[in-house]
Protein backbone atom coordinates (compact mmCIF):
# COMPACT_ATOMS: atom_id res chain seq x y z
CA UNK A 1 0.00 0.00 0.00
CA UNK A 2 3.10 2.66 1.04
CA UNK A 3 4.54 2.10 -2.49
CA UNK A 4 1.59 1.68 -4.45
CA UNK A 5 -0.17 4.78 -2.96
CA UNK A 6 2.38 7.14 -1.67
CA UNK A 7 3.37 9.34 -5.32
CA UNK A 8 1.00 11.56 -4.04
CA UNK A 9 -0.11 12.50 -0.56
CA UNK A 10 1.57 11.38 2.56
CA UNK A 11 0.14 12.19 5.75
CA UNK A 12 2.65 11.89 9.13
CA UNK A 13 0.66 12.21 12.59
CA UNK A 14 1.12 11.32 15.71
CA UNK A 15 -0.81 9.81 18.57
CA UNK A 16 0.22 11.03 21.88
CA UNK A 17 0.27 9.80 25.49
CA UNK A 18 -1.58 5.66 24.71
CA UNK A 19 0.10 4.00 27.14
CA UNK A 20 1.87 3.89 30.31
CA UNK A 21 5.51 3.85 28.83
CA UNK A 22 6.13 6.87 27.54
CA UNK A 23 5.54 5.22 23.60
CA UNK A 24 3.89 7.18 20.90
CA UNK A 25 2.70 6.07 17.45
CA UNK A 26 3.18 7.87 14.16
CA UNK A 27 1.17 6.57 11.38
CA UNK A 28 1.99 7.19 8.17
CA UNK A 29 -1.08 7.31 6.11
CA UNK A 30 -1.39 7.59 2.07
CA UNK A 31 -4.84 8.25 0.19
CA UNK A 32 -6.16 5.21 -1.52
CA UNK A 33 -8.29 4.94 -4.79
CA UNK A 34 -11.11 6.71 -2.81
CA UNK A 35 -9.21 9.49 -1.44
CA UNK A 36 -9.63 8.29 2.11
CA UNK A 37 -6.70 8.02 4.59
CA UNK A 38 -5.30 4.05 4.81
CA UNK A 39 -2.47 3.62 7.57
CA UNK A 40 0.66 2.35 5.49
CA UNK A 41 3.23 2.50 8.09
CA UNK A 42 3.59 2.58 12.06
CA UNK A 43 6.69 3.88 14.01
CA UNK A 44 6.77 3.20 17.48
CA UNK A 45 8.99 5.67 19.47
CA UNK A 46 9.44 6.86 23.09
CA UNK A 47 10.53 9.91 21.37
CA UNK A 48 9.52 12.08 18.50
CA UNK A 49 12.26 14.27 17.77
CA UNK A 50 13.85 14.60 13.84
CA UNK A 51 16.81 12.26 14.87
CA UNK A 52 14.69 9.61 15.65
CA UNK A 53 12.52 9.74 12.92
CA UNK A 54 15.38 10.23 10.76
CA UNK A 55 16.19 6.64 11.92
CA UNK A 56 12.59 4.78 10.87
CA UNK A 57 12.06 6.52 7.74
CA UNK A 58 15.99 5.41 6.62
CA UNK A 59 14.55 2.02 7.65
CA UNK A 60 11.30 3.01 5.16
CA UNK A 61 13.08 3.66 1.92
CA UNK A 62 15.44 0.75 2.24
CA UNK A 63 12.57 -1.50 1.49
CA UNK A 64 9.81 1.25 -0.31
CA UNK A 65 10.87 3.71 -3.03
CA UNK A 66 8.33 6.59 -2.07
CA UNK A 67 8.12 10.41 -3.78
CA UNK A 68 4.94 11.92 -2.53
CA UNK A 69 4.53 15.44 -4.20
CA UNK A 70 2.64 16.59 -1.13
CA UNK A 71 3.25 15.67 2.80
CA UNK A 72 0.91 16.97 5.05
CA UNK A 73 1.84 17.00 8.77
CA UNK A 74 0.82 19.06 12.12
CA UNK A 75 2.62 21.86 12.83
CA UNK A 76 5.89 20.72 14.22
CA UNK A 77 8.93 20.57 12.49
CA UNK A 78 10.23 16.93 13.49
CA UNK A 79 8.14 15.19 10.91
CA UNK A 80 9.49 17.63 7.97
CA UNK A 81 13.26 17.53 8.89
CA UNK A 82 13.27 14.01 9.17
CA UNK A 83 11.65 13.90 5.50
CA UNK A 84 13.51 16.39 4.41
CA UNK A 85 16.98 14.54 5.73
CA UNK A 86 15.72 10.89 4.08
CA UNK A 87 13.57 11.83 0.87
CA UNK A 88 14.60 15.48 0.21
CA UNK A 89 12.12 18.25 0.10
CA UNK A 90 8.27 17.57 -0.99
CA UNK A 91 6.92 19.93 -3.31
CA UNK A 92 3.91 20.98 -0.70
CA UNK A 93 3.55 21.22 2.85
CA UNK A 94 0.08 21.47 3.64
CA UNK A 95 -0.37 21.43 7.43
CA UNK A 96 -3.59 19.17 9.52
CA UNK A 97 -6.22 21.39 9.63
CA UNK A 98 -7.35 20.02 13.15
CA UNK A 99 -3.68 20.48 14.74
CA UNK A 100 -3.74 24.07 13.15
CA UNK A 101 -7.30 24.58 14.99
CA UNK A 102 -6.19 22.77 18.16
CA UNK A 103 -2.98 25.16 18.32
CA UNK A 104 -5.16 28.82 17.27
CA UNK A 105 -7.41 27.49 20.47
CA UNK A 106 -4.72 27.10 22.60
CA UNK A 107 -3.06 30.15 21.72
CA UNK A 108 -5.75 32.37 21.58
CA UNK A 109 -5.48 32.59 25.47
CA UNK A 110 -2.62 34.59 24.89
CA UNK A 111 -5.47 37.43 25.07
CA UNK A 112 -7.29 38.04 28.17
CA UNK A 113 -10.25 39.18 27.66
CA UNK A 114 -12.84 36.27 26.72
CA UNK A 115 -14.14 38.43 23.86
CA UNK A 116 -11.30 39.05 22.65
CA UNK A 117 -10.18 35.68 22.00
CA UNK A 118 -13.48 34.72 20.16
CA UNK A 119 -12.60 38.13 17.71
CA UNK A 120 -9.50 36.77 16.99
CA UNK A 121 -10.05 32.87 16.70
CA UNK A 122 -12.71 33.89 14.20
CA UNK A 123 -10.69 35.99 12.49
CA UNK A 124 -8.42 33.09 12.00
CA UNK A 125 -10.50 30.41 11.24
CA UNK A 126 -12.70 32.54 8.40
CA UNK A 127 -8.40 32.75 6.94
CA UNK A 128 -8.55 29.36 7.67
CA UNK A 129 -11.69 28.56 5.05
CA UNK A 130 -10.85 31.03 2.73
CA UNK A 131 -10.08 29.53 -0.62
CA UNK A 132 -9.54 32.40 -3.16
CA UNK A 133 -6.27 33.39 -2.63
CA UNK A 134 -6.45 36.82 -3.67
CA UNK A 135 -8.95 37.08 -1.24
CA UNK A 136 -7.17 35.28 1.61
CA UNK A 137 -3.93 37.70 1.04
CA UNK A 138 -6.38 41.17 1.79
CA UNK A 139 -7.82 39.08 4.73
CA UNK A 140 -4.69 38.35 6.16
CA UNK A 141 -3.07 41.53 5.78
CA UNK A 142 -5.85 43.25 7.59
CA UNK A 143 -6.09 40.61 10.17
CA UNK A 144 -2.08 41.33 10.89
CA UNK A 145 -2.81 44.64 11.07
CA UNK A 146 -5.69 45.33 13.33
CA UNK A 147 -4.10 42.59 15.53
CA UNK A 148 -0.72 44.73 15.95
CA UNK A 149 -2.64 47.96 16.55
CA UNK A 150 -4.15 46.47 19.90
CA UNK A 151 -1.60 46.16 22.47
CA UNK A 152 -3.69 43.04 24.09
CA UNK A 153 -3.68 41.03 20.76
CA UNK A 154 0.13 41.55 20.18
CA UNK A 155 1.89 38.56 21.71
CA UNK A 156 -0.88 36.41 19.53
CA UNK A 157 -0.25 38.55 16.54
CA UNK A 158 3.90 37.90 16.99
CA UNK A 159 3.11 34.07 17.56
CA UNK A 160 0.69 33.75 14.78
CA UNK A 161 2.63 36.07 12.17
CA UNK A 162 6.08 33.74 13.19
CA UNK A 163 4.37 30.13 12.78
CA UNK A 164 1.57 30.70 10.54
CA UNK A 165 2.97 33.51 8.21
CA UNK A 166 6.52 32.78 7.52
C-alpha cells in the first residue's frame, strides 16, 4: 500500500500519550483509490524528535521507493526535517487542519479578555476557510494589522505572524 499509494499524498501524525511507557505512534497514512486516509506504516517511538525519525524513515526507503509530491503533517517541524533529511524536500507542505485549529485554540489565550479571544479565533478560522487566494492575502493583511494595533492582541499577533505567516 506505502509504495503503491504514496506518489502523491503522505500524511505523518502522531498519537500522543496511549500507554503507560512513555511510547507514541506515528502513522503514516497515504490516500487510496477513494481518497480516504489508509495507515501504510507505524513507528513506534518513546521519542519524536527529527533524529529519531530520521532513523525509521531510513529504515522506510530501504525497502519502499516513495516520492509523494505533497506531505501533510501538524505543525511541528520533526516530521518535515526528518523527510527532508531521508527523501529530500516535498513539493507541498500542507499542514492538519485540526492540529492548526487545536494550536489557534490554545493560543488564543494569549489574550485576556474572553471576547477578545473569540474576535481573533474567528478571524483566523474565516483565513482558515478562505479559498480564493487573492482574497485570503487582503484578509490576512488586515487581520495582521488590526491585531498589531491592539496592544492586548500583540503577543498572539507575533506568535501567529512567526508560525503561521513565515
Amino acid at each position: 500500500m506505502l509504495s503503491f499509494y504514496s506518489n502523491d499524498i503522505i500524511c505523518l501524525d502522531f498519537t500522543h500519550g496511549m500507554n503507560a511507557y512513555g511510547f507514541d505512534l506515528a502513522t503514516i497514512l497515504v490516500l487510496d483509490d477513494k481518497r480516504e486516509g489508509f495507515p501504510a506504516a507505524f513507528i513506534l517511538s518513546n521519542r519524536q524528535d527529527s533524529k529519531s525519525l530520521s532513523v525509521a524513515f531510513a529504515a522506510i526507503k530501504e525497502h519502499v521507493s516513495i516520492s509523494p509530491k505533497v506531505m501533510m503533517t501538524d505543525d511541528t517541524e520533526s516530521f518535515l526535517n526528518a523527510w527532508r533529511t531521508v527523501f529530500g524536500v516535498p513539493e507541498k507542505r500542507p499542514l492538519c487542519t485540526w492540529h492548526v485549529d487545536r494550536s489557534w485554540r490554545s493560543i488564543v489565550k494569549l489574550i485576556k479578555k474572553p471576547e477578545n479571544q473569540i474576535q481573533a479565533y474567528k478571524v483566523v478560522r474565516c483565513l482558515l476557510m478562505e479559498t480564493e487566494e487573492e482574497a485570503f492575502y487582503i484578509m490576512l493583511q488586515e487581520a495582521l494589522k488590526n491585531f498589531n494595533e491592539t496592544d492586548e492582541f500583540r503577543e498572539f499577533n507575533n506568535y501567529f505572524e512567526h508560525v503561521y505567516c513565515k
